[in-house]
Protein backbone atom coordinates (compact mmCIF):
# COMPACT_ATOMS: atom_id res chain seq x y z
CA UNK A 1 14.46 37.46 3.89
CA UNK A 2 12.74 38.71 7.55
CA UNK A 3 12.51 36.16 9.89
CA UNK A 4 8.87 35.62 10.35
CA UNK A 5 9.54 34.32 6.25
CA UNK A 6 11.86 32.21 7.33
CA UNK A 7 9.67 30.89 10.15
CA UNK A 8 7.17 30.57 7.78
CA UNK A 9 9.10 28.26 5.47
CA UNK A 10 10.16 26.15 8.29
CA UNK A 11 7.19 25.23 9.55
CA UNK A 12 5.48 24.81 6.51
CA UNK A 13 9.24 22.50 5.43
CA UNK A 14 8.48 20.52 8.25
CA UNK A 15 4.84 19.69 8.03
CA UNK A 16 4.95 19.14 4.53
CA UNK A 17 7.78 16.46 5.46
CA UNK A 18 5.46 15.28 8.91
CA UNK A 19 2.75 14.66 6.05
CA UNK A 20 4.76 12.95 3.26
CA UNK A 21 6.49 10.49 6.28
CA UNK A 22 2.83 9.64 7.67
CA UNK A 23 1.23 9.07 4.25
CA UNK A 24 3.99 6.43 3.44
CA UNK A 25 4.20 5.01 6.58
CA UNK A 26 0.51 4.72 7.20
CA UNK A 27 0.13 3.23 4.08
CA UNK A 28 2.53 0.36 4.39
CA UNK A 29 2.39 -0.47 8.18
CA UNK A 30 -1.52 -0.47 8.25
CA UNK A 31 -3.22 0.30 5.18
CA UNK A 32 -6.74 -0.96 6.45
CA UNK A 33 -6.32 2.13 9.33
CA UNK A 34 -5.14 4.12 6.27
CA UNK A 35 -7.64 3.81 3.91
CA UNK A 36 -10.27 4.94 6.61
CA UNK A 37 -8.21 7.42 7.53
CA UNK A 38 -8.43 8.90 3.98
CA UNK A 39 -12.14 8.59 3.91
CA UNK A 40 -12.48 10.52 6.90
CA UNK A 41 -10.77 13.86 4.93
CA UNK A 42 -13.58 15.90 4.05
CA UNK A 43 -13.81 19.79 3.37
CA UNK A 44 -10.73 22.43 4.46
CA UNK A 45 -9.15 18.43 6.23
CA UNK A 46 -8.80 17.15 2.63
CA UNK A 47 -7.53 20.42 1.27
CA UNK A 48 -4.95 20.93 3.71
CA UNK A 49 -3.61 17.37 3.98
CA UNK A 50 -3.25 16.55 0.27
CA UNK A 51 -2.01 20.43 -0.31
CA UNK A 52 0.70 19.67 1.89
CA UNK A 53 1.47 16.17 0.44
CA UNK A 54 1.58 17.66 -2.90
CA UNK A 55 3.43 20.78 -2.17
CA UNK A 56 6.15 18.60 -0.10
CA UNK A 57 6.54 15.75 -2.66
CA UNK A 58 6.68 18.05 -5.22
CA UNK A 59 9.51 19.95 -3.56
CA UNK A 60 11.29 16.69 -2.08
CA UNK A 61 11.46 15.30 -5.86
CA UNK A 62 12.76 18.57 -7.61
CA UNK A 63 15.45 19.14 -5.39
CA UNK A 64 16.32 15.57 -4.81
CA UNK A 65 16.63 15.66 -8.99
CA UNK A 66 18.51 19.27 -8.75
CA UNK A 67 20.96 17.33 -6.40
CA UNK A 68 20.66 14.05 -8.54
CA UNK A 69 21.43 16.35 -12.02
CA UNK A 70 24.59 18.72 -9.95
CA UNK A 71 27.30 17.59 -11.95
CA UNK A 72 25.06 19.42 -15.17
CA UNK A 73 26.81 22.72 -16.01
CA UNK A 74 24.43 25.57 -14.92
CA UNK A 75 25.16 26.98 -18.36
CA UNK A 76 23.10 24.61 -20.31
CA UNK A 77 19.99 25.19 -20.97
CA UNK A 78 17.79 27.45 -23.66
CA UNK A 79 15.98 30.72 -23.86
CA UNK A 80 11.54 31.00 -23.08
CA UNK A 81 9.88 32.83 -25.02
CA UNK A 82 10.21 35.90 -22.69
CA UNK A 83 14.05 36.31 -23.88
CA UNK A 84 14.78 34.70 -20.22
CA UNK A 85 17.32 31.96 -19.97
CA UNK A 86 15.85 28.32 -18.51
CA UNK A 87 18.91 26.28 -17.30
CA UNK A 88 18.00 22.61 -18.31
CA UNK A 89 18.55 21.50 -15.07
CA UNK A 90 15.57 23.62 -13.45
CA UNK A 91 13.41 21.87 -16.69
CA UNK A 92 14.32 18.44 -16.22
CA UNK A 93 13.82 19.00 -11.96
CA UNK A 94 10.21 20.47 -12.55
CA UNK A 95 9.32 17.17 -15.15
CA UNK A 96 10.67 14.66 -12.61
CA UNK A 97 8.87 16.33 -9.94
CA UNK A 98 5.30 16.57 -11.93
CA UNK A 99 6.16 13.13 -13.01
CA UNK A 100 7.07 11.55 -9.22
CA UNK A 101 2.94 12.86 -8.71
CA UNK A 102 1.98 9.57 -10.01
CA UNK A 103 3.00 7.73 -7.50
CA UNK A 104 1.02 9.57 -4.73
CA UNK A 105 -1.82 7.47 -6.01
CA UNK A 106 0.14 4.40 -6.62
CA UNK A 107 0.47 4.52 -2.84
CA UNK A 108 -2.97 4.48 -1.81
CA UNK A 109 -4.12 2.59 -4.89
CA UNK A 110 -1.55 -0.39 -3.05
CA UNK A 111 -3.30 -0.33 0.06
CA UNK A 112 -6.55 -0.26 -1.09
CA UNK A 113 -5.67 -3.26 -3.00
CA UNK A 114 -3.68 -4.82 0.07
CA UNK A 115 -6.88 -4.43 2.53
CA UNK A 116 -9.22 -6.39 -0.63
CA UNK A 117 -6.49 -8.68 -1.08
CA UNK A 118 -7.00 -9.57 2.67
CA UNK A 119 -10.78 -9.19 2.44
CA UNK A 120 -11.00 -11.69 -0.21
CA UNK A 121 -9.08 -14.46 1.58
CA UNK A 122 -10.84 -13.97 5.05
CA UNK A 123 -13.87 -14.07 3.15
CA UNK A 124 -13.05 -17.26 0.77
CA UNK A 125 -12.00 -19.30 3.75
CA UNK A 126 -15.26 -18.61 5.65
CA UNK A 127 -17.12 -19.19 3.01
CA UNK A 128 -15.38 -22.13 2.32
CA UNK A 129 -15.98 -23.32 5.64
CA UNK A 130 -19.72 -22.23 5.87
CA UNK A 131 -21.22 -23.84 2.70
CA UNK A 132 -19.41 -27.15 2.64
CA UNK A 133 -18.95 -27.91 6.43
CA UNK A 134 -22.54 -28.79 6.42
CA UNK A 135 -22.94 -31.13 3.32
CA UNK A 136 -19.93 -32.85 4.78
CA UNK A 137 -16.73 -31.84 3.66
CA UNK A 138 -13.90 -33.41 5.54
CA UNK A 139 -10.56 -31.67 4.94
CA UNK A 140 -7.51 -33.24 2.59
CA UNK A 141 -5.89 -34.44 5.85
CA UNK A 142 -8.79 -35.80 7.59
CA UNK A 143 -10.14 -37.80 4.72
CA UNK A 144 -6.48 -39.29 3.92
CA UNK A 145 -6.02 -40.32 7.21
CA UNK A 146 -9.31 -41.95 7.72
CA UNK A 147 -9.14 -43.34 4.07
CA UNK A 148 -5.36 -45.07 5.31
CA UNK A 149 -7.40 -46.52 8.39
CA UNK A 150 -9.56 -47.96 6.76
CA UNK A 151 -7.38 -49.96 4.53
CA UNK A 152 -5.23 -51.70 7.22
CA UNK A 153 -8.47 -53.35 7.77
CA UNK A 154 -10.57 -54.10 11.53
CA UNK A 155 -8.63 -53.96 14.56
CA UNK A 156 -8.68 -56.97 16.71
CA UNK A 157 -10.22 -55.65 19.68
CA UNK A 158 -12.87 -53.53 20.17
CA UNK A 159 -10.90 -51.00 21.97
CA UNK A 160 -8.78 -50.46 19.35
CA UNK A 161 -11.18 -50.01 16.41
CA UNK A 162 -11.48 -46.62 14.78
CA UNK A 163 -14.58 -44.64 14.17
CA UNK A 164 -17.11 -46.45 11.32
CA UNK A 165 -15.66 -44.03 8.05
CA UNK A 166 -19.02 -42.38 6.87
CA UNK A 167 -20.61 -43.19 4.09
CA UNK A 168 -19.27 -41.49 0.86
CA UNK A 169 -15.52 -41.40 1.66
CA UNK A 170 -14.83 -44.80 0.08
């Protein structure tokens, strides 16, 4: 192999990895940043970051299941149509690897539903908040403690005497 091949491979080893490291690590640490991120990829972007994704996980899983299926005699294995012999090993490698695809989008399918997930409670509690503040909603606490005060009765000095309870909470 010349060495511009080699160079070749290298580089393209070690942005495939760069790409494979940022995807996951994107994805868990801020997937709000992430999924924006993604929606920016448009045209030869898109191609080139999901080619190398692909290409590098891909690679990653087959020889992490060639090293995973090692103590598998090289012998074993069966003949392609071609007369060539497949060792079983390569075969199972290349179906874990297609297979470990699936969780490319299992990835950015979590953080998408991570960033609704936090949508949907920062929107609840303000909308919470918004529609009942004004029709008078006093929170668990308040109402409990004001509900208590009013049951040990009028204080004996005017000093002392709590806010009149509004109407409705008794």
């Amino acid at each position: 192999m010349t060495t511009a091949l080699r160079l070749v491979l290298a580089i393209g080893a070690v942005a495939c990895s760069a790409v494979i490291v940022h995807y996951l690590v994107f994805a868990s640490l801020s997937p709000r940043r992430f999924i924006a991120f993604l929606r920016t990829l448009q045209g030869a972007r898109f191609g080139i970051y999901y080619g190398l994704l692909v290409i590098g996980w891909i690679a990653a899983a087959f020889f992490a299941a060639q090293g995973m299926l090692s103590w598998m005699p090289y012998g074993i294995g069966g003949v392609d149509e071609y007369g060539g012999f497949t060792p079983l090993r390569d075969t199972l490698s290349a179906v874990v690897a297609l297979m470990s695809l699936t969780l490319i989008s299992m990835v950015e399918r979590a953080a998408t539903d991570r960033v609704r997930a936090e949508d949907a409670t920062i929107g609840n509690d303000e909308l919470h908040r918004r529609l009942l503040e004004p029709i008078g909603y006093v929170p668990p606490a308040e109402y409990e403690a004001r509900y208590y005060e009013h049951l040990r009765g009028p204080a004996t000095s005017d000093a002392a005497r709590p806010a009149a309870v509004p109407e409705g909470i008794l």
